[in-house]
C-alpha atoms as a PDB file:
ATOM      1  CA  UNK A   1     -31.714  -9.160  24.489  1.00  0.00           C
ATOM      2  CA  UNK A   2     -31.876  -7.686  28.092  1.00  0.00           C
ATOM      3  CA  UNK A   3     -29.852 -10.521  29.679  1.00  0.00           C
ATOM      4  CA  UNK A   4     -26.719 -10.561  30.962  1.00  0.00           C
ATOM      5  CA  UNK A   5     -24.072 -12.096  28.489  1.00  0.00           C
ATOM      6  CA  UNK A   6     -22.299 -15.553  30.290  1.00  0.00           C
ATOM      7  CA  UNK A   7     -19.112 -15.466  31.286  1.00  0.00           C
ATOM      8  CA  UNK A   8     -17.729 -18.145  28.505  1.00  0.00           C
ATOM      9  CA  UNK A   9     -19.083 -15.731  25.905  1.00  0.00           C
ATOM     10  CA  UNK A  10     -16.075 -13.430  26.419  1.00  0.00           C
ATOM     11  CA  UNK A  11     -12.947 -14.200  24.465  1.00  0.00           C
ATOM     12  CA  UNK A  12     -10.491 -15.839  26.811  1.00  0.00           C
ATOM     13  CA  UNK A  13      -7.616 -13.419  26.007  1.00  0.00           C
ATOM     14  CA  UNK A  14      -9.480 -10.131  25.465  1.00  0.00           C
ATOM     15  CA  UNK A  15      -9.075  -7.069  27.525  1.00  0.00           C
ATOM     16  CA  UNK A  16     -11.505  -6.697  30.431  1.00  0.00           C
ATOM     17  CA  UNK A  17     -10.885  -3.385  30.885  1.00  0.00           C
ATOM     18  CA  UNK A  18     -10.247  -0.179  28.602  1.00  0.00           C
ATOM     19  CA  UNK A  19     -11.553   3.289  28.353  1.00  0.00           C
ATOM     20  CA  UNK A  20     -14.571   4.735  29.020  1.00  0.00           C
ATOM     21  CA  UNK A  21     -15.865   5.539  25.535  1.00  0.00           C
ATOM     22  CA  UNK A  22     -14.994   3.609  21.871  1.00  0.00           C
ATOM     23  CA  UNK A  23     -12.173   4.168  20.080  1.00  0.00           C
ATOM     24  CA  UNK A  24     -12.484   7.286  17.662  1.00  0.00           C
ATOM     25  CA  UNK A  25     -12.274   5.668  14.031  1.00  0.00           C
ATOM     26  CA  UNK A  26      -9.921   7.612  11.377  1.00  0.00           C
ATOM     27  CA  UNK A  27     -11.210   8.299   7.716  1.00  0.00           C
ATOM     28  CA  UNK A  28     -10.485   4.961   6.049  1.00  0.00           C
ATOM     29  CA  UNK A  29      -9.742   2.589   9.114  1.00  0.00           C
ATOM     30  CA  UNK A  30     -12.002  -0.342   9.144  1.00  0.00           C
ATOM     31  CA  UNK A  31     -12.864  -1.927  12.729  1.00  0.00           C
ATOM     32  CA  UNK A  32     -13.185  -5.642  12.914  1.00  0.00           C
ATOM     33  CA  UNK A  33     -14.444  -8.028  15.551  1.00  0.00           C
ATOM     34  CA  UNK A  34     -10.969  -8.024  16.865  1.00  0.00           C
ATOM     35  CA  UNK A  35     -11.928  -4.349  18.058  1.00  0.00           C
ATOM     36  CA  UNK A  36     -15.567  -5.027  20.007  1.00  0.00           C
ATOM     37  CA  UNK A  37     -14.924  -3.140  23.564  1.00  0.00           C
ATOM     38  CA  UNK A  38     -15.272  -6.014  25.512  1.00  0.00           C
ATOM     39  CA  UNK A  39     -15.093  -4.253  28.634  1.00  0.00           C
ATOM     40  CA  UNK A  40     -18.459  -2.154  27.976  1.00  0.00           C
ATOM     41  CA  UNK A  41     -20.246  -5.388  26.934  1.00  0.00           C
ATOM     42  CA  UNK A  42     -23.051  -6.182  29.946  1.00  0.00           C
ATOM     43  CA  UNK A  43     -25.814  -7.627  27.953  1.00  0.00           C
ATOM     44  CA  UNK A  44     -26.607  -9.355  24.891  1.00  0.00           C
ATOM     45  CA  UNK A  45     -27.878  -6.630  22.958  1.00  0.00           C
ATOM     46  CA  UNK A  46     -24.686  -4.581  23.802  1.00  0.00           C
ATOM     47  CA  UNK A  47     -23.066  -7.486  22.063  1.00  0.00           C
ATOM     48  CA  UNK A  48     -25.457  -7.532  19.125  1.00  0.00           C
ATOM     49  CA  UNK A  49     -25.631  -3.469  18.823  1.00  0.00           C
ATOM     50  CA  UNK A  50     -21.155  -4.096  18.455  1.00  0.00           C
ATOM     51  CA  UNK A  51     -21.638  -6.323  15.557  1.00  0.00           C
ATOM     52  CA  UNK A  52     -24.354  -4.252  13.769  1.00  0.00           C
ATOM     53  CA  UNK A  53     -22.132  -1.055  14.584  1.00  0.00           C
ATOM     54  CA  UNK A  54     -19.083  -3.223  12.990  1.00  0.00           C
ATOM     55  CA  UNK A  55     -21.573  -3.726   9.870  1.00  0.00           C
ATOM     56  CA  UNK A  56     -22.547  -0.125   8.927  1.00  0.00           C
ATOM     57  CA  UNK A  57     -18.930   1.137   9.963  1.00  0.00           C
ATOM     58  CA  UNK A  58     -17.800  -1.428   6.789  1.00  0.00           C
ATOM     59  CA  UNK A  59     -19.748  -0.197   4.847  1.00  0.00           C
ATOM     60  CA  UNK A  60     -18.307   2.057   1.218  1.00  0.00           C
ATOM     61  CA  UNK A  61     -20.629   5.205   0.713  1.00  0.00           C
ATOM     62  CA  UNK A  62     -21.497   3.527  -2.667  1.00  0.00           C
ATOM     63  CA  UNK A  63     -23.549   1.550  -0.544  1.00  0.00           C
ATOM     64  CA  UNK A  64     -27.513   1.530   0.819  1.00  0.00           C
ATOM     65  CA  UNK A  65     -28.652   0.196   4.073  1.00  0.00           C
ATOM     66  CA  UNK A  66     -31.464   0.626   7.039  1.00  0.00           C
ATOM     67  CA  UNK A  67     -31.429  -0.547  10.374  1.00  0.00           C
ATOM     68  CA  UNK A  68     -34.868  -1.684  11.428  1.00  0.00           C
ATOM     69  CA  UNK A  69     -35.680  -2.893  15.487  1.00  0.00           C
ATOM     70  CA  UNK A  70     -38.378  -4.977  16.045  1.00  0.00           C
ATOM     71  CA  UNK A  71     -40.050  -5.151  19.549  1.00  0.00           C
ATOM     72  CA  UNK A  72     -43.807  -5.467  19.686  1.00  0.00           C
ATOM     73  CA  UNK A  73     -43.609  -3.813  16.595  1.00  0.00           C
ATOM     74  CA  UNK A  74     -40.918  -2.907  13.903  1.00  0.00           C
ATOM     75  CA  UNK A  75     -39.822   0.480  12.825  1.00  0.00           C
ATOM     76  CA  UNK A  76     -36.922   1.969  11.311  1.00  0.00           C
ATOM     77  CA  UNK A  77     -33.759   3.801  13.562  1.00  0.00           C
ATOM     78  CA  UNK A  78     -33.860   7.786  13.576  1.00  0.00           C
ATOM     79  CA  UNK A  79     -31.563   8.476  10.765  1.00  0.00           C
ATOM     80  CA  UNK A  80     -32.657   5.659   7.782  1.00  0.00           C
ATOM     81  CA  UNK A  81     -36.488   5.790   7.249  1.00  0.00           C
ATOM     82  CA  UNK A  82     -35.956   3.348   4.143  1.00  0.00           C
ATOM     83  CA  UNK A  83     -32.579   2.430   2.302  1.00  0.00           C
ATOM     84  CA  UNK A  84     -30.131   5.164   2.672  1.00  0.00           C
ATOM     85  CA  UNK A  85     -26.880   5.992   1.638  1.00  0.00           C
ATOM     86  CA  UNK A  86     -23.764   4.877   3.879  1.00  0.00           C
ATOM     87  CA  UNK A  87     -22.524   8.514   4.024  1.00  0.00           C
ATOM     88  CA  UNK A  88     -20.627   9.852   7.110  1.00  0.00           C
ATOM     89  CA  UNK A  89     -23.546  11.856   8.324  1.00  0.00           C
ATOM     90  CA  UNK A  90     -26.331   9.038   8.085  1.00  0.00           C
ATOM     91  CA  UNK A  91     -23.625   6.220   9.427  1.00  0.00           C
ATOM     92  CA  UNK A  92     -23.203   8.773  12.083  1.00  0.00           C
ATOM     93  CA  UNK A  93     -26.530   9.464  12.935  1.00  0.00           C
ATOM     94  CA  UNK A  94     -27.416   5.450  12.610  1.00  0.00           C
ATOM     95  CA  UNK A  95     -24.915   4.996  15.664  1.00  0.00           C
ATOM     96  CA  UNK A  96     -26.090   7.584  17.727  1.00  0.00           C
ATOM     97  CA  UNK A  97     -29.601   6.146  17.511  1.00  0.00           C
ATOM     98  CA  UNK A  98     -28.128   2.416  18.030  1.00  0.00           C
ATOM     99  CA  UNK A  99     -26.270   4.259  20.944  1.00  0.00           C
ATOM    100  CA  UNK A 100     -29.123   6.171  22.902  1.00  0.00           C
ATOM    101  CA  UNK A 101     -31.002   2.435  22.775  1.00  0.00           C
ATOM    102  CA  UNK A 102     -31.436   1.781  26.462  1.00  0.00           C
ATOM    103  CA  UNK A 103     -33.156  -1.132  28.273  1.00  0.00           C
ATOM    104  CA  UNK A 104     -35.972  -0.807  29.995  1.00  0.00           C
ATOM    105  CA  UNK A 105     -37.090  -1.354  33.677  1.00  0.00           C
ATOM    106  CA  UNK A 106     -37.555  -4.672  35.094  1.00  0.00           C
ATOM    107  CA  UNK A 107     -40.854  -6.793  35.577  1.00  0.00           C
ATOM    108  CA  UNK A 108     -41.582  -9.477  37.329  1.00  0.00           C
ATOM    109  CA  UNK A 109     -41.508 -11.642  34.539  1.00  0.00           C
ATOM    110  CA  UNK A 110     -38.327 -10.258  32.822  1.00  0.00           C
ATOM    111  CA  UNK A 111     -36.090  -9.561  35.809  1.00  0.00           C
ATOM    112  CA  UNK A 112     -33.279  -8.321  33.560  1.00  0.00           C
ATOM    113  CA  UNK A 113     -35.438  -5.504  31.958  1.00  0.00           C
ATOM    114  CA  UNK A 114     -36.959  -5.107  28.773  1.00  0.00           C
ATOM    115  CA  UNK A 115     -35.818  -3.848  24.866  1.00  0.00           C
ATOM    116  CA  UNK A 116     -38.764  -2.715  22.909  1.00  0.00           C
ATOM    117  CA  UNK A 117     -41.282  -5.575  24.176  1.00  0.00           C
ATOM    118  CA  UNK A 118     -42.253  -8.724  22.624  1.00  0.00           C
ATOM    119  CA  UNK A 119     -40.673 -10.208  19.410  1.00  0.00           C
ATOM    120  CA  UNK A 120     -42.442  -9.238  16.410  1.00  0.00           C
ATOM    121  CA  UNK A 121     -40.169 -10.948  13.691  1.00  0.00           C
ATOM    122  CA  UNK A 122     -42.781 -11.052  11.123  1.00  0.00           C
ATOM    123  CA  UNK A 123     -43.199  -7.334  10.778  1.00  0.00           C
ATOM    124  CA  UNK A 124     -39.510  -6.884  10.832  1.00  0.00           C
ATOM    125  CA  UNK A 125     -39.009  -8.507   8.340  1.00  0.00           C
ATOM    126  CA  UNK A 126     -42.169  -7.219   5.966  1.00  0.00           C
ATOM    127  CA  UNK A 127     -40.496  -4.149   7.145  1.00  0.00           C
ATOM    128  CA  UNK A 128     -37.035  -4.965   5.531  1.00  0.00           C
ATOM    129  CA  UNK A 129     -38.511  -6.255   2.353  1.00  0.00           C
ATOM    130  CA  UNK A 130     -40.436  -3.306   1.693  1.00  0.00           C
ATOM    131  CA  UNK A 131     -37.713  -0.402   2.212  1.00  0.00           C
ATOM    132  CA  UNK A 132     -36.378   1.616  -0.375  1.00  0.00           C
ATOM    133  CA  UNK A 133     -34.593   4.834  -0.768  1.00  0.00           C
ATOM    134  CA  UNK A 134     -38.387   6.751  -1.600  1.00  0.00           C
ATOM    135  CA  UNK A 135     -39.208   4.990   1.661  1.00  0.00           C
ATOM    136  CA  UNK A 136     -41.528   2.050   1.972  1.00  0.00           C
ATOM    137  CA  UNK A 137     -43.708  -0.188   0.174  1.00  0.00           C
ATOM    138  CA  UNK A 138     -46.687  -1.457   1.946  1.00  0.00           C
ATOM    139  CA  UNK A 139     -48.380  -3.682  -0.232  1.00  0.00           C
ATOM    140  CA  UNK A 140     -47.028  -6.777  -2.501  1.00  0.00           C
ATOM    141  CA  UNK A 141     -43.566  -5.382  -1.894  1.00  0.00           C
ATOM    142  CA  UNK A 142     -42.028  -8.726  -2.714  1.00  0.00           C
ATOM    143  CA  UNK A 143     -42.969  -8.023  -6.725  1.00  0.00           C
ATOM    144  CA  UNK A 144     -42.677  -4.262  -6.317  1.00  0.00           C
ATOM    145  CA  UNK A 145     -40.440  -2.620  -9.117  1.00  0.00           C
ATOM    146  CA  UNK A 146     -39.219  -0.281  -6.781  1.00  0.00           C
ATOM    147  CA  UNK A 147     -38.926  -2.747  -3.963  1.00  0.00           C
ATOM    148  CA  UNK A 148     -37.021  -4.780  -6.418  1.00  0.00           C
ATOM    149  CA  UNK A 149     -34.936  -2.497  -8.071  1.00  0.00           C
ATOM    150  CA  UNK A 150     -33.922  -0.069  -4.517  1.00  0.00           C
ATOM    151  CA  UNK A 151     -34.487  -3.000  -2.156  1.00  0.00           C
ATOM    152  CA  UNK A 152     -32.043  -5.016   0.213  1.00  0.00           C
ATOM    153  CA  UNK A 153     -29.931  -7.504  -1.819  1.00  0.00           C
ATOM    154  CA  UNK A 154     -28.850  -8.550   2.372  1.00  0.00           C
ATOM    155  CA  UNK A 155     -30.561  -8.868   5.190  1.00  0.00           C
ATOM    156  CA  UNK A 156     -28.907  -9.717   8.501  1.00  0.00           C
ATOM    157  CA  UNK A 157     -31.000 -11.124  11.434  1.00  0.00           C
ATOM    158  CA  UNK A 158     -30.013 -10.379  14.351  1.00  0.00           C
ATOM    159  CA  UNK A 159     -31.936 -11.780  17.099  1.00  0.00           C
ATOM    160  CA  UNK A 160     -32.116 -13.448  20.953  1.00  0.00           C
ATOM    161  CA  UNK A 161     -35.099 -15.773  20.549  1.00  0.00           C
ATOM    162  CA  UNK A 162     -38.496 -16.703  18.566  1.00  0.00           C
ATOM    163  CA  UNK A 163     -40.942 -14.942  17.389  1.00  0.00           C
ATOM    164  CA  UNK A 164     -43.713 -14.263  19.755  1.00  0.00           C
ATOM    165  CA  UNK A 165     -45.671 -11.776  18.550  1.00  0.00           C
ATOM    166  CA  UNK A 166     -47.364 -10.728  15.168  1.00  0.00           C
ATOM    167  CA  UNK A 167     -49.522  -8.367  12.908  1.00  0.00           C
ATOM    168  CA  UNK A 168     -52.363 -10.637  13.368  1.00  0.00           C
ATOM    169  CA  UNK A 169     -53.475 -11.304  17.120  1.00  0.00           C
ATOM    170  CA  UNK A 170     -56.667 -10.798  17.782  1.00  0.00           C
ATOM    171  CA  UNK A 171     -58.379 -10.529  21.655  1.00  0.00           C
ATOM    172  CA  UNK A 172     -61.285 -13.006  22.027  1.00  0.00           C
ATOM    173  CA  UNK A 173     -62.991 -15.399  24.015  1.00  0.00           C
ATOM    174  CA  UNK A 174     -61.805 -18.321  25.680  1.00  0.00           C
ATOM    175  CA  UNK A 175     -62.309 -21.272  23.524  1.00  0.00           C
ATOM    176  CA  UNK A 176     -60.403 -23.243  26.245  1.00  0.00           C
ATOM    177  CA  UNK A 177     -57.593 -24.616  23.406  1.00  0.00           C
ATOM    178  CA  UNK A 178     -54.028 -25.242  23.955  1.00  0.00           C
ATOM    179  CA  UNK A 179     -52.341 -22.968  27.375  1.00  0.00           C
ATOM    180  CA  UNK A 180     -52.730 -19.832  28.568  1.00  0.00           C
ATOM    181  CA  UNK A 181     -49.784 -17.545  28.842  1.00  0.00           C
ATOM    182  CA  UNK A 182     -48.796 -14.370  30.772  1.00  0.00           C
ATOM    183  CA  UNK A 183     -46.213 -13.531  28.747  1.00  0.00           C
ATOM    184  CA  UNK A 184     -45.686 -15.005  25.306  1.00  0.00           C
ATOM    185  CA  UNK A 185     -42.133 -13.830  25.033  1.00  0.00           C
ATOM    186  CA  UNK A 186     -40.788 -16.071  28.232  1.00  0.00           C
ATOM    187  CA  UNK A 187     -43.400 -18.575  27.186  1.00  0.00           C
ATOM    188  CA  UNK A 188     -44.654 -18.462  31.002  1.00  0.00           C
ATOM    189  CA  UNK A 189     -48.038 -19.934  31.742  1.00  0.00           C
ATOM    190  CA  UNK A 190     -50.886 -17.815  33.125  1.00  0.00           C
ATOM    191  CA  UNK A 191     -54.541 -18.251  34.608  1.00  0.00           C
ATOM    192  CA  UNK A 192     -57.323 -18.316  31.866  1.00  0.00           C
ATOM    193  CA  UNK A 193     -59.792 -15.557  31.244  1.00  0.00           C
ATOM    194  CA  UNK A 194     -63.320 -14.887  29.932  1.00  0.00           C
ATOM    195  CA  UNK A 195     -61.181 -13.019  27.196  1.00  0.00           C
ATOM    196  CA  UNK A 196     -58.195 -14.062  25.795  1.00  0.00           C
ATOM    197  CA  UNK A 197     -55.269 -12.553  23.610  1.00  0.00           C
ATOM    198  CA  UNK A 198     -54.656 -15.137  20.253  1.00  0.00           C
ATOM    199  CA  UNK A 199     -51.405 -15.236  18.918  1.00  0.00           C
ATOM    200  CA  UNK A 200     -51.198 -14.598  15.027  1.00  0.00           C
ATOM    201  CA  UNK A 201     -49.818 -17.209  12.467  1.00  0.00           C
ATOM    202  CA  UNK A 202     -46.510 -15.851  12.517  1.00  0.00           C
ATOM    203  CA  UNK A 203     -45.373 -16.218  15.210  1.00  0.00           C
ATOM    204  CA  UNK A 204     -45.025 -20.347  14.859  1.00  0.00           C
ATOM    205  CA  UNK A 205     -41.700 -20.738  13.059  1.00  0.00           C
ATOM    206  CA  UNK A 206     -43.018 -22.807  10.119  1.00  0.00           C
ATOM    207  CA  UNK A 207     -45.848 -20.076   8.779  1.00  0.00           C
ATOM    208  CA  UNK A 208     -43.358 -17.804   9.617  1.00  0.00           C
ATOM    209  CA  UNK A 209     -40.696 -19.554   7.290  1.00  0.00           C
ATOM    210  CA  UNK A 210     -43.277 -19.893   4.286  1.00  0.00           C
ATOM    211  CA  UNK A 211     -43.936 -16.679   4.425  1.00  0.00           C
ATOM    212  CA  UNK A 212     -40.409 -15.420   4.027  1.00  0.00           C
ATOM    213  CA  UNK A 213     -39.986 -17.853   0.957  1.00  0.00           C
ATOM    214  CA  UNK A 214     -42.981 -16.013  -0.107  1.00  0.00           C
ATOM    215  CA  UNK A 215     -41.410 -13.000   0.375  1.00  0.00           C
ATOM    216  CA  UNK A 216     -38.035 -13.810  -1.382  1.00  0.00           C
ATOM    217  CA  UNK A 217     -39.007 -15.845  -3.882  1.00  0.00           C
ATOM    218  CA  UNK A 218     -38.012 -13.332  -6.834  1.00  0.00           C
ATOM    219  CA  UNK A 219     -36.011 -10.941  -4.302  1.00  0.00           C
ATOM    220  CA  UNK A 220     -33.476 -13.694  -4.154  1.00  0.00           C
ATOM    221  CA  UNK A 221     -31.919 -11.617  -0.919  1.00  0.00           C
ATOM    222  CA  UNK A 222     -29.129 -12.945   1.148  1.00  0.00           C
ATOM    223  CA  UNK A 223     -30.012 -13.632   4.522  1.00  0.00           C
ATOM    224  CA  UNK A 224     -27.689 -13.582   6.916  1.00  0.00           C
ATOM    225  CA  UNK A 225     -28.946 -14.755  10.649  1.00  0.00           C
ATOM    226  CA  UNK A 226     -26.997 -14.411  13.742  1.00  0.00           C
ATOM    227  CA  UNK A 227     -28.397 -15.140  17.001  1.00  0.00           C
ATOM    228  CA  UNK A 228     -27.715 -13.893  20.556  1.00  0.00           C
ATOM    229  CA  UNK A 229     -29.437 -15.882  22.807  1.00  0.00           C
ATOM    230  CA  UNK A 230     -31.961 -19.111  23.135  1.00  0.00           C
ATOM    231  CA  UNK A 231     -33.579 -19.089  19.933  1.00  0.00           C
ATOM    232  CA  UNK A 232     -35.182 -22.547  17.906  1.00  0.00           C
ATOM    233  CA  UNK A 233     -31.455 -22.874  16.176  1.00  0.00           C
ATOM    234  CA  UNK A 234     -33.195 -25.099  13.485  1.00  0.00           C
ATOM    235  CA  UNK A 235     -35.400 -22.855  12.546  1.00  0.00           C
ATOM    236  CA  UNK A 236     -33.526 -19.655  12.492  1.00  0.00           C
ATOM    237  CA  UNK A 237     -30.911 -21.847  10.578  1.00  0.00           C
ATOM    238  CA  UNK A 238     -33.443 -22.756   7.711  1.00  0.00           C
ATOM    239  CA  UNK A 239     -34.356 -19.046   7.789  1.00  0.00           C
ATOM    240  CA  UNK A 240     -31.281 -17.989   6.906  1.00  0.00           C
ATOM    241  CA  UNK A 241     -31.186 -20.862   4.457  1.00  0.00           C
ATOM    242  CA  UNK A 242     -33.685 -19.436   2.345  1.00  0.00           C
ATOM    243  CA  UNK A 243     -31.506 -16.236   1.416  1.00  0.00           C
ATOM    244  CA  UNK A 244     -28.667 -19.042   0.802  1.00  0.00           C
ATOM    245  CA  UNK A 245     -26.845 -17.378   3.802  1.00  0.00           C
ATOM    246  CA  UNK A 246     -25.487 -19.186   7.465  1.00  0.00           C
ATOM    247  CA  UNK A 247     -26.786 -19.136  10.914  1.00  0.00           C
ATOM    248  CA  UNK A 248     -23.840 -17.467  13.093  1.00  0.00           C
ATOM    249  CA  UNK A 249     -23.964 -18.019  17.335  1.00  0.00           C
ATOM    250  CA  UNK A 250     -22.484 -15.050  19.060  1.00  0.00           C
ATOM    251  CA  UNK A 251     -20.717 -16.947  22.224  1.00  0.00           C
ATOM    252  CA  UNK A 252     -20.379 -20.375  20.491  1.00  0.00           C
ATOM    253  CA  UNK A 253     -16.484 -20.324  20.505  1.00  0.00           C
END
């Protein structure tokens, strides 16, 4: 999410330039992708954080949503700790959170910073299946009554990549199988240990995939996937399949 966004990604006619802060929305204006800032747009989660912003600003106060990052591990925004209502207040304190989301300091192995860590898809999604407006549902949330009833009918992806972390990794010793990595989320290769960190099941796209048909098997959400970056497009394509929704490319003109 940290990287810079290409060139080609930008629209060829859209303004380049244009003032400092976002254009102050009137009660019953809706903004469309026709009115992304284009001009404040550096990285690919500035992009992404324009089309979720676009998303909750649609949104009728009849409506329920969260916002949920997930990093190393998943948690819900300041402002929607489960499904809340799309009221002025919490819309407005949803985009001040998504605002005062900053990217962290460079490392040698990720050059152009750092958003939350790794990507821990698996618990972001758990995450999303088991919100509700009384908060969240730990356990069997995909046949929870409340879960079922208060739950997201919708859930949009958004995402720059594969999964590469889970609930499930474990530290042990070197059993000398398949290749050592340094850093699981640029997939780079590393020098082998008397100890080593194991991956969980999750974060191989086809576990990963069962378990959200698990998941949404009598949910019957939408899912809605759009990607920002270098992701397995198959795969995040038969994700969003299962929630009979698209795969969407943000730069793919």
């Amino acid at each position: 999410m940290a990287a810079p966004i290409p060139d080609d990604w930008k629209p060829a006619n859209g303004p380049t330039s244009g003032p400092s802060k976002r254009k102050k929305w009137k009660k019953g204006e809706v903004p469309t992708e026709a009115d992304i800032p284009w001009w404040l747009i550096k990285t690919r989660f500035d992009l992404a954080r324009e089309h979720l912003r676009i998303s909750i600003m649609r949104m009728t106060e009849d409506q329920m949503f969260t916002v949920i990052g997930f990093g190393s591990r998943a948690d819900y925004l300041d402002g929607c700790d489960g499904m809340v209502k799309a009221t002025s207040s919490n819309v407005k304190k949803v985009l001040k959170a998504l605002d005062d989301i900053e990217i962290g300091k460079p490392m040698i192995d990720r050059p152009d910073g750092t958003l939350w860590g790794d990507t821990n898809l698996f618990e972001g999604l758990q995450l999303a299946y088991g919100a509700t407006k009384k908060g969240t549902v730990d356990d069997g949330a995909y046949v929870d009554p409340d879960a079922m009833e208060e739950g997201a009918d919708t859930i949009l992806v958004l995402s720059d990549g594969n999964p590469s972390m889970d609930s499930f990794g474990i530290e042990d010793v070197d059993y000398g199988d398949g290749k050592a990595l340094a850093d699981s989320e640029t997939d780079k290769e590393g020098e082998r240990t008397m100890k080593m960190n194991y991956l969980g099941p999750y974060t191989y796209w086809p576990f990963l995939l069962e378990e959200v048909k698990r998941l949404n098997m009598f949910r019957e959400a939408q899912i809605q996937v759009i990607s920002v970056g270098d992701g397995d497009r198959e795969a995040l394509r038969r994700l969003a399949a299962i929630g009979l929704g698209k795969l969407t490319e943000l730069g793919k003109h």
